[in-house]
Structure formats: C-alpha cells, structure tokens
N, C-alpha and C. Protein backbone atom coordinates (compact mmCIF):
# COMPACT_ATOMS: atom_id res chain seq x y z
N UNK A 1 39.63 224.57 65.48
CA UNK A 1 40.48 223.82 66.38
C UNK A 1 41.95 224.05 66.03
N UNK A 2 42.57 224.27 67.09
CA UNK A 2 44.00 224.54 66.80
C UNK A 2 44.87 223.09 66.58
N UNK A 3 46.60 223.10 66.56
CA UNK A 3 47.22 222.01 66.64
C UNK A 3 47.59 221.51 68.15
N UNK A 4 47.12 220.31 67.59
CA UNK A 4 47.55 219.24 69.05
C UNK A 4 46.21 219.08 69.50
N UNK A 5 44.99 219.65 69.09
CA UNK A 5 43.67 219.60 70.11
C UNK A 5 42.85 218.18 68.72
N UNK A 6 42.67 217.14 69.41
CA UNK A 6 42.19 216.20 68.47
C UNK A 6 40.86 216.14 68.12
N UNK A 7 40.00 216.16 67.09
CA UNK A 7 38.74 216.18 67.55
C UNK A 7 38.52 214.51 67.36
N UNK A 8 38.68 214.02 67.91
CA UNK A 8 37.88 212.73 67.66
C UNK A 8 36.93 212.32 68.69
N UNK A 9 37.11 210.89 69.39
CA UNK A 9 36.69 210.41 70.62
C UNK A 9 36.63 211.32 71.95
N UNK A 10 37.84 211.90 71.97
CA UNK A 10 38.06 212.35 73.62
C UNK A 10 37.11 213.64 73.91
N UNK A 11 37.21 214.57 72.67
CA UNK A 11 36.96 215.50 72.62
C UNK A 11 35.06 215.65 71.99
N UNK A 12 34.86 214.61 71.37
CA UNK A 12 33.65 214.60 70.79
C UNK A 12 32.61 214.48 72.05
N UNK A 13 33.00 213.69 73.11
CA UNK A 13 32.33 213.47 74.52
C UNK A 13 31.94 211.44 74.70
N UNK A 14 32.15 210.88 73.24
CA UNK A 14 32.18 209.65 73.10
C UNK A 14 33.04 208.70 73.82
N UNK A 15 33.78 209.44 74.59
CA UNK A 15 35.22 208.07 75.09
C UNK A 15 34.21 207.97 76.51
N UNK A 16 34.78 206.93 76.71
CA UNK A 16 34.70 206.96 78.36
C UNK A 16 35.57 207.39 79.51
N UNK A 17 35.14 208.11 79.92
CA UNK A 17 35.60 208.67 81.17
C UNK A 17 36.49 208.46 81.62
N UNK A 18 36.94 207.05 82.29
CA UNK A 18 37.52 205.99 82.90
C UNK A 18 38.67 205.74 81.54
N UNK A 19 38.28 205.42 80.55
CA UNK A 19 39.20 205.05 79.56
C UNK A 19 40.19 206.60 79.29
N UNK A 20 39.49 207.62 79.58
CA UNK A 20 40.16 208.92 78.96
C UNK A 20 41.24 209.03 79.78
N UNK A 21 41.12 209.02 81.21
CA UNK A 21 42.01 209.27 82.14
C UNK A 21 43.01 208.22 82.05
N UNK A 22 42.68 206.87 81.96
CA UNK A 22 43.61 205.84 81.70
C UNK A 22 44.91 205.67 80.48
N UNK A 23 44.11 206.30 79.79
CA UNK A 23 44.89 206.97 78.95
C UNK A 23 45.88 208.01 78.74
N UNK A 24 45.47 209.43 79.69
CA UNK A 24 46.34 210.11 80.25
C UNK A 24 47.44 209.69 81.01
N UNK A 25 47.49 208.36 81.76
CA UNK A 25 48.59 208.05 82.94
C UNK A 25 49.11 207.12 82.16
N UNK A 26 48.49 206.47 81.07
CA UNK A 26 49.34 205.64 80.90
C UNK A 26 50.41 206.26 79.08
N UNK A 27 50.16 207.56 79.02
CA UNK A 27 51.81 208.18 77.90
C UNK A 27 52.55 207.88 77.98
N UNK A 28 53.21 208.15 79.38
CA UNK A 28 54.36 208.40 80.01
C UNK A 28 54.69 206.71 80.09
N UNK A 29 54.46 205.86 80.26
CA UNK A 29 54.51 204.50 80.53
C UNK A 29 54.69 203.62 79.36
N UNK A 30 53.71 204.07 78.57
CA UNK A 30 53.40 203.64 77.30
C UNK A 30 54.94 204.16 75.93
N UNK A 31 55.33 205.40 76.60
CA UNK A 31 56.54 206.00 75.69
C UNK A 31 57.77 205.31 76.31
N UNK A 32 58.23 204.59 77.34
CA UNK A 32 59.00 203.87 78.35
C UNK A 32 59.10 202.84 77.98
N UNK A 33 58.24 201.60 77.33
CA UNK A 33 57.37 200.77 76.54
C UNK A 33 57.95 200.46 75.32
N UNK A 34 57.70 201.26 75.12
CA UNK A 34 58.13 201.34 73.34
C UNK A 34 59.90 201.73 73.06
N UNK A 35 60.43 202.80 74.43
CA UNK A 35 61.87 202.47 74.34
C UNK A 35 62.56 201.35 74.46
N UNK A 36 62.00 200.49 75.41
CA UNK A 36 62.54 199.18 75.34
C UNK A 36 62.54 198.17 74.60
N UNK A 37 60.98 198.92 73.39
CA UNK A 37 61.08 197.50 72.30
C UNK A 37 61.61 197.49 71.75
N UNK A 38 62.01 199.39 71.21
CA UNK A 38 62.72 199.64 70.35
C UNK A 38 64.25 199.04 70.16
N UNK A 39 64.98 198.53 71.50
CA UNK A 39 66.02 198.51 71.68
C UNK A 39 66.03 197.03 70.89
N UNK A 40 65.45 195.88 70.92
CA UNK A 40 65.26 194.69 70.15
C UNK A 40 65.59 194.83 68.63
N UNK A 41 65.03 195.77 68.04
CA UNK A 41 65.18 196.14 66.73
C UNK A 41 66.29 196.26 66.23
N UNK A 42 66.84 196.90 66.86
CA UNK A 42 67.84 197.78 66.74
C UNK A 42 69.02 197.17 66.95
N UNK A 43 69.12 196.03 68.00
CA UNK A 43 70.29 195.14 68.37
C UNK A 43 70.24 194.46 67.14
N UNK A 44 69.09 193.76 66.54
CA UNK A 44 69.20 193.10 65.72
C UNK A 44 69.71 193.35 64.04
N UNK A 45 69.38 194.60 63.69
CA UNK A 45 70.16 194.97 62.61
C UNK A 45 71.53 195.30 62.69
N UNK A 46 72.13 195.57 64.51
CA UNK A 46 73.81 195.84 64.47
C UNK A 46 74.31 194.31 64.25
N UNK A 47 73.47 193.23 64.63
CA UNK A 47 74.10 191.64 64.09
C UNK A 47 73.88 191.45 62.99
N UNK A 48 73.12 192.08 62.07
CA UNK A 48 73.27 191.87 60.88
C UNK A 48 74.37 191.96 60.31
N UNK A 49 74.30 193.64 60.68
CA UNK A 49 75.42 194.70 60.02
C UNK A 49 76.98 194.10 60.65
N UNK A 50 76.98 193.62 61.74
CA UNK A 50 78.17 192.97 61.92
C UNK A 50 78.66 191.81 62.07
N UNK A 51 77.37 191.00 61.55
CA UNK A 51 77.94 190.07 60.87
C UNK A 51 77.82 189.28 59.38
N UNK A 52 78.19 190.61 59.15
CA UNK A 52 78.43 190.24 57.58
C UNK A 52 79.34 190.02 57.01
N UNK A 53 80.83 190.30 57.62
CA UNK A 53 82.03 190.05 57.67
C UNK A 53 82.70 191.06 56.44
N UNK A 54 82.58 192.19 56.49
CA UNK A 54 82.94 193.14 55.27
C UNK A 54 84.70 192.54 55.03
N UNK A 55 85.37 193.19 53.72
CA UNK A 55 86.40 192.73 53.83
C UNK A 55 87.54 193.78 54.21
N UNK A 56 89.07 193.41 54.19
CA UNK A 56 89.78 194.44 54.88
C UNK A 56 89.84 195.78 54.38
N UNK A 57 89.86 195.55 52.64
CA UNK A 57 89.89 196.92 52.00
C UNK A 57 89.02 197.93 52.44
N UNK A 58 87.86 197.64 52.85
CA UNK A 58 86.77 199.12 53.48
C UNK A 58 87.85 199.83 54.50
N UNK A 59 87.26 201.00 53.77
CA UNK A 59 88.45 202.12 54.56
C UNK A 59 87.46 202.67 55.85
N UNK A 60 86.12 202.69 55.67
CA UNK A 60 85.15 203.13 56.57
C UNK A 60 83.50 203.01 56.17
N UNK A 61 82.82 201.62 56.89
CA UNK A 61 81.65 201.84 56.60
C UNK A 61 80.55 200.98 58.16
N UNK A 62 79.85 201.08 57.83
CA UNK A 62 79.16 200.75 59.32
C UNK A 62 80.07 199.29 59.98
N UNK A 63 79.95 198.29 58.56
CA UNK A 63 80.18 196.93 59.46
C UNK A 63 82.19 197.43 60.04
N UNK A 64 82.75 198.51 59.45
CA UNK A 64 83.76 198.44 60.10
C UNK A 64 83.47 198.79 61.64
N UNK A 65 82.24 199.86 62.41
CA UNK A 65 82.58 200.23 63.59
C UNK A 65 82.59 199.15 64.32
N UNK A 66 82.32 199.00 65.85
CA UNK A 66 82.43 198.50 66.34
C UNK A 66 80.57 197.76 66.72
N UNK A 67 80.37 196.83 66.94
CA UNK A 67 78.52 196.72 67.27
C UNK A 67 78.30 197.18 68.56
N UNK A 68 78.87 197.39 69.67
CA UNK A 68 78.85 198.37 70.97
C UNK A 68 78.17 200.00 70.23
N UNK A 69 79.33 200.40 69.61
CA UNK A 69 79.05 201.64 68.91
C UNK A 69 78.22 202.03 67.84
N UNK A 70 77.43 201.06 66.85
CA UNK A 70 76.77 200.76 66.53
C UNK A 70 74.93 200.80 67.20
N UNK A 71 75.62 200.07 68.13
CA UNK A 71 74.14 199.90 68.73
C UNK A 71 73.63 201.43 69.46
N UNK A 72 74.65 201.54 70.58
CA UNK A 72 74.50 203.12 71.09
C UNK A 72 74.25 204.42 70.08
N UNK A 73 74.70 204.48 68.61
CA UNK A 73 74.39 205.65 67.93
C UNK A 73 72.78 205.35 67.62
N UNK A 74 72.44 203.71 66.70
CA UNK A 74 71.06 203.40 67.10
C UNK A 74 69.73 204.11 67.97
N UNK A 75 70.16 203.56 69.12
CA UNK A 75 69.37 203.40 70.37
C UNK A 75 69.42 205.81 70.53
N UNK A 76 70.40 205.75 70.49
CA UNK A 76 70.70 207.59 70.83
C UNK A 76 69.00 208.22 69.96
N UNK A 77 68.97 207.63 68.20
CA UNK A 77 68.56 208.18 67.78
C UNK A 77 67.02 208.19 67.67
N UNK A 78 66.47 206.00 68.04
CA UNK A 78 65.25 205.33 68.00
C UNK A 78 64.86 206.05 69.46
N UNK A 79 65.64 206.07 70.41
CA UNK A 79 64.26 206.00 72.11
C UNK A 79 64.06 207.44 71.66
N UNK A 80 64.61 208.44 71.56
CA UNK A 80 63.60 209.16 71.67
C UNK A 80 62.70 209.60 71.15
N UNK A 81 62.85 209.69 69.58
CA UNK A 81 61.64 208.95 68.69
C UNK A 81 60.89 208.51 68.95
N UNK A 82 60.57 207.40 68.97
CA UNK A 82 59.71 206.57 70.08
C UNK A 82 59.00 206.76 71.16
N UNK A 83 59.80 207.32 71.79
CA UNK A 83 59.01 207.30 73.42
C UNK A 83 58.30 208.84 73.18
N UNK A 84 58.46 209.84 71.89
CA UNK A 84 57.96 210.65 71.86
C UNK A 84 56.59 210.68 71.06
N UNK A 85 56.78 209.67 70.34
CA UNK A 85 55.57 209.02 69.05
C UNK A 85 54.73 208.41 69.88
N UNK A 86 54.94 207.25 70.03
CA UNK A 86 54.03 206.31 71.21
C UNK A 86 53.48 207.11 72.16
N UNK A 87 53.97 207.52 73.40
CA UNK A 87 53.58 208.88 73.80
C UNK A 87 52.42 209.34 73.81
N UNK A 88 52.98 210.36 72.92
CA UNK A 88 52.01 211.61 71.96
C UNK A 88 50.41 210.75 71.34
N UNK A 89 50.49 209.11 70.62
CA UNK A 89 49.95 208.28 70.25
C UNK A 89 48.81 208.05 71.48
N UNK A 90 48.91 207.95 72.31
CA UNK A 90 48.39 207.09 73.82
C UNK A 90 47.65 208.01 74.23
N UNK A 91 47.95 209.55 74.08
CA UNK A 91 47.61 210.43 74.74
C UNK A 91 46.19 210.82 74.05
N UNK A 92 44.85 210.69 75.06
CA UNK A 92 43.96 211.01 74.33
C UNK A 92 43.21 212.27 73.43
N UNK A 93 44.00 213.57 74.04
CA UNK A 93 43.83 214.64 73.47
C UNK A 93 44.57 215.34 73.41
N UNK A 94 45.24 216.63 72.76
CA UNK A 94 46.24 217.45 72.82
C UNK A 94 47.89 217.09 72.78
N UNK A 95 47.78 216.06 71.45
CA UNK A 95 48.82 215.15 71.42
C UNK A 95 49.68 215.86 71.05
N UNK A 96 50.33 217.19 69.84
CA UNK A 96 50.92 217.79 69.86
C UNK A 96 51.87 218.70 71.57
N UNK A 97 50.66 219.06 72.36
CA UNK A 97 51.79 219.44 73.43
C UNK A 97 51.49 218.43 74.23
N UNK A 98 51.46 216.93 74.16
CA UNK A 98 52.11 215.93 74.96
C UNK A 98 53.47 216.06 74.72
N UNK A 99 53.59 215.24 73.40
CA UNK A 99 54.34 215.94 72.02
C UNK A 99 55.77 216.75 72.85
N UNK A 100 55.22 218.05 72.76
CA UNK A 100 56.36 218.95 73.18
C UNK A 100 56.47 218.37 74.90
N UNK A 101 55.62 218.30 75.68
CA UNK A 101 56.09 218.06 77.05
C UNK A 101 56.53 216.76 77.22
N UNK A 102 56.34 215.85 76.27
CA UNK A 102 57.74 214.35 76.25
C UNK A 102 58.91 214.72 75.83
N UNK A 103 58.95 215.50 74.70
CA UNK A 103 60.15 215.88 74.09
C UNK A 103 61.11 217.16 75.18
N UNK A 104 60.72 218.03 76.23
CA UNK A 104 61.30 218.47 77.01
C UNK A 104 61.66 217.53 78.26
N UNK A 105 60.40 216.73 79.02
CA UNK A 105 61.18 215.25 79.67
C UNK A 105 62.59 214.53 78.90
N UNK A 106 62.48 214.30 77.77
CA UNK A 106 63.23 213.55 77.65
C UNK A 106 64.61 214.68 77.42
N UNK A 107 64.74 215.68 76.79
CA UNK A 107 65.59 216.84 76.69
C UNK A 107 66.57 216.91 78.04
N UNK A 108 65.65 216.78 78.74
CA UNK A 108 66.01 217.25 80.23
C UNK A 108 67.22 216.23 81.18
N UNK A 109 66.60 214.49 80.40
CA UNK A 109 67.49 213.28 80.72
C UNK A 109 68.52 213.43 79.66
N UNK A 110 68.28 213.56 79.22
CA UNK A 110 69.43 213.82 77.53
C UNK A 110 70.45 214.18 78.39
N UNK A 111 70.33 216.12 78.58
CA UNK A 111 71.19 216.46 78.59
C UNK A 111 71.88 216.50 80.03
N UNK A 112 71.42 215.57 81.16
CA UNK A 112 71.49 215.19 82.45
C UNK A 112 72.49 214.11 82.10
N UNK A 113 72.32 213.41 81.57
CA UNK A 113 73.23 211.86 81.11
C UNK A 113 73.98 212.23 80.37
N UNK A 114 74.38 213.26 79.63
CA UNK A 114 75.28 213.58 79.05
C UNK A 114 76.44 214.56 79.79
N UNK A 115 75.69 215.14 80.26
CA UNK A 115 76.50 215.36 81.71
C UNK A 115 77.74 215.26 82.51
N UNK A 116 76.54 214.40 83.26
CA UNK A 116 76.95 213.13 83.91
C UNK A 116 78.12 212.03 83.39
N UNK A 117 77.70 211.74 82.05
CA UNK A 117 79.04 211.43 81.01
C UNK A 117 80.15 211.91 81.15
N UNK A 118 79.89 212.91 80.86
CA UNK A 118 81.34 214.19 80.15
C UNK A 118 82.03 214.60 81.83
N UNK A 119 81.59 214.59 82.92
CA UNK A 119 81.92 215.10 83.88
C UNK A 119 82.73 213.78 84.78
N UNK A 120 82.30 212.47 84.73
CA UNK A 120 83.27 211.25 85.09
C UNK A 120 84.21 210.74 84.15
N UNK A 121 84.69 211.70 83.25
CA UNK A 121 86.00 211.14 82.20
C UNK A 121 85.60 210.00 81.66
N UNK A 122 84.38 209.34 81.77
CA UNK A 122 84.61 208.11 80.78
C UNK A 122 85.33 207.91 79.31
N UNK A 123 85.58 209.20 78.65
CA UNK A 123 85.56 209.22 77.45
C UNK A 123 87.26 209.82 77.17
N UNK A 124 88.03 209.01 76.09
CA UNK A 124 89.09 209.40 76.06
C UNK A 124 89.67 208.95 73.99
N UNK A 125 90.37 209.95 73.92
CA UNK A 125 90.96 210.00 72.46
C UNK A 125 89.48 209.95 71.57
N UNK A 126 89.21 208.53 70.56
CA UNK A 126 88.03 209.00 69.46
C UNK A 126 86.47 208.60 70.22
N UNK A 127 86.89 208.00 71.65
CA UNK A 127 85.73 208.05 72.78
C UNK A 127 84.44 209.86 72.48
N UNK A 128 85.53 210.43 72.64
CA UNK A 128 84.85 211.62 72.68
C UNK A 128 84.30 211.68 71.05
N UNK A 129 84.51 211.36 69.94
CA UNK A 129 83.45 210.86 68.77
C UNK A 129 82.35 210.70 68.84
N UNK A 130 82.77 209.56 69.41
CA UNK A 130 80.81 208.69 69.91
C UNK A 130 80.41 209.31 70.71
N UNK A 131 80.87 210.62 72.07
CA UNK A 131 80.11 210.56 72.84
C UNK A 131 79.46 212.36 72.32
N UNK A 132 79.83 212.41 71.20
CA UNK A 132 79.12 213.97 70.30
C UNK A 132 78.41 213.28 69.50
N UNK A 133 78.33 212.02 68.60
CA UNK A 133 77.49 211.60 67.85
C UNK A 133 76.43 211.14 68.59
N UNK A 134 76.56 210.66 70.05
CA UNK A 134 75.16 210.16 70.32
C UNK A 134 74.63 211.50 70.95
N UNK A 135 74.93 212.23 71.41
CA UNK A 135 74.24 213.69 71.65
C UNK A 135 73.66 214.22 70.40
N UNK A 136 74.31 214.10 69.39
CA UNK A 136 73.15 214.96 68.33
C UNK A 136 72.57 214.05 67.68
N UNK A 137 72.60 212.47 67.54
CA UNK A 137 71.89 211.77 67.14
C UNK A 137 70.40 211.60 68.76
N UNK A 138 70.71 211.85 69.73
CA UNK A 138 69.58 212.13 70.60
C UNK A 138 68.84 213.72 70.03
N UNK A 139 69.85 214.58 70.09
CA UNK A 139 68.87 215.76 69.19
C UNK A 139 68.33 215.44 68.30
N UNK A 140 68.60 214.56 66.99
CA UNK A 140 68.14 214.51 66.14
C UNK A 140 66.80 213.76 66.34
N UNK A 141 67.14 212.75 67.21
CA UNK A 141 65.87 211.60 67.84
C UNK A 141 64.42 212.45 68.08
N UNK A 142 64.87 213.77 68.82
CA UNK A 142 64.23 214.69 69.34
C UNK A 142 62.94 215.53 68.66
N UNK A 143 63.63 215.69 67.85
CA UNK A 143 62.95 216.31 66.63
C UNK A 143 62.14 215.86 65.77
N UNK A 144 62.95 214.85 64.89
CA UNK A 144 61.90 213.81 64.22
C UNK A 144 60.91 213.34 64.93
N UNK A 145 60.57 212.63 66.10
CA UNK A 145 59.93 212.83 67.18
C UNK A 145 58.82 213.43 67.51
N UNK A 146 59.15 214.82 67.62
CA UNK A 146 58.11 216.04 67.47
C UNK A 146 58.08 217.00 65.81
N UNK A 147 58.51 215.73 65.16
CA UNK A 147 57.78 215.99 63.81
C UNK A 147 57.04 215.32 63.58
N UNK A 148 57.09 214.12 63.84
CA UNK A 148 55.99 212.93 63.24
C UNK A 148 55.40 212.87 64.39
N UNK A 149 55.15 213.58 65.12
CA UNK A 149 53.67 214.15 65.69
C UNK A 149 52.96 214.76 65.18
N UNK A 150 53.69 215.61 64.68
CA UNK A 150 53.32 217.00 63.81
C UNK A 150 52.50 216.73 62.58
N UNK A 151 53.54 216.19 62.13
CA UNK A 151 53.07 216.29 60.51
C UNK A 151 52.03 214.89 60.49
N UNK A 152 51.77 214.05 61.29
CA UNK A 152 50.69 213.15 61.72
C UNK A 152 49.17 214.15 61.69
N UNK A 153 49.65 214.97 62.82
CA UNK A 153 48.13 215.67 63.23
C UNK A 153 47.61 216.55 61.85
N UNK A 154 48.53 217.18 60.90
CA UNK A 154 48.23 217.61 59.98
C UNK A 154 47.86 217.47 58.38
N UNK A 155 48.35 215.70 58.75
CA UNK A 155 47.43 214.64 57.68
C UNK A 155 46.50 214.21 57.93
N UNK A 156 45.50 214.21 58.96
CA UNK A 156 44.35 213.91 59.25
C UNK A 156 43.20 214.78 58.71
C-alpha cells in the first residue's frame, strides 16, 4: 500500500457504505469547522498576551504588538493547519491526497485574498509588514498542515 491509501475500516470493506460516503462530503465541511474553532483559541491567548501589561522598557516582544495584529498572524498560521488536519482526519480513505487537494483549495483562497488585499491599497507604511507576515505565516500554515498528515500516516 502506498501513502495516503489507509488500510483500515474504509478500505478493509468493514465501514458502511452510507457512513463512507458521509464521510467523504463531510472533509470539506468538517475542515471549515475546525477553522472556526480554531479562531476561539487563538483570540484567547492574544488576551492573555495582551493583557499582561508588559512594561515600557520592552523594545519588542509580542505583548508590545498590537492584539488586532496578533490575532491575524495567529489565525494566518492555525486555519490552515487545521482545516487541512481535520480534513485529511474525516476523510475516510486516501487522506494524504485529501491532504494535498485541501492544501491546494486552500492555496488557491490564500493567494486570491491576498490579492485582492494588495490590489485595494489597504495597506500602507509597516501595514505592508503584517500583510507579508500573514502570507508566509499562511504558507507556513500550509505545510505543517500537509506534514502532520504526513508524518501521521507514517506513524501508524
């Protein structure tokens, strides 16, 4: 058996039918799911982190950014992680190229919204900072992503 082909349930002939397919429609839904929980998490450690009240001397450390900016480098790096794990997770067989075909969906919005960004001027003076850190913190999202798919299927 190659990578991404699971042998367990789906493939053994043990799942049910009905459950297999249900499973197929519901990846895509299920990785959508998990971006939004993720976003809970994630708000909640930028209130940590900003409110901890660092003092003036820090020349540069998280609680100095801003929690807007904070949260968005976050969120850049957890959804797609996530929605590529969960996903890949849900999917009853051939989770590796779910795997890769979530991680090109989401590639595809990435670099559509980034776009879309860069092309209505939103971004001006250290604007344009954040708006390169959350692009490669979404690459980075990307990857890890379709690693811990990876290296999942190859600890089993």
């Amino acid at each position: 058996m190659g990578v991404g082909v699971n042998v367990d349930e789906a493939e053994s002939g043990k799942m049910n039918p009905l459950l297999y397919w249900l499973r197929w429609f519901g990846a895509l839904p299920a990785g959508l799911v998990a971006v939004v929980a993720v976003s809970f998490p994630v708000h909640w450690v930028v209130l940590m982190f900003s409110n901890r009240g660092g003092g003036e001397d820090q020349v540069l450390s998280l609680s100095s950014l801003p929690p807007e900016t904070l949260e968005r480098l976050g969120q850049a790096f957890f959804a797609p992680l996530v929605f590529i794990y969960i996903g890949a997770k849900v999917a009853p067989a051939f989770r590796l190229h779910t795997a890769l075909a979530l991680m090109i969906l989401w590639a595809m919005a990435l670099g559509a919204g980034l776009t879309y960004a860069a092309t209505i001027s939103a971004y001006e003076g250290w604007g344009w900072v954040e708006f390169a850190a959350v692009g490669v913190l979404g690459v980075a999202g990307l990857v890890a992503g379709g690693f811990s798919v990876y290296q999942n299927l190859w600890q089993r």
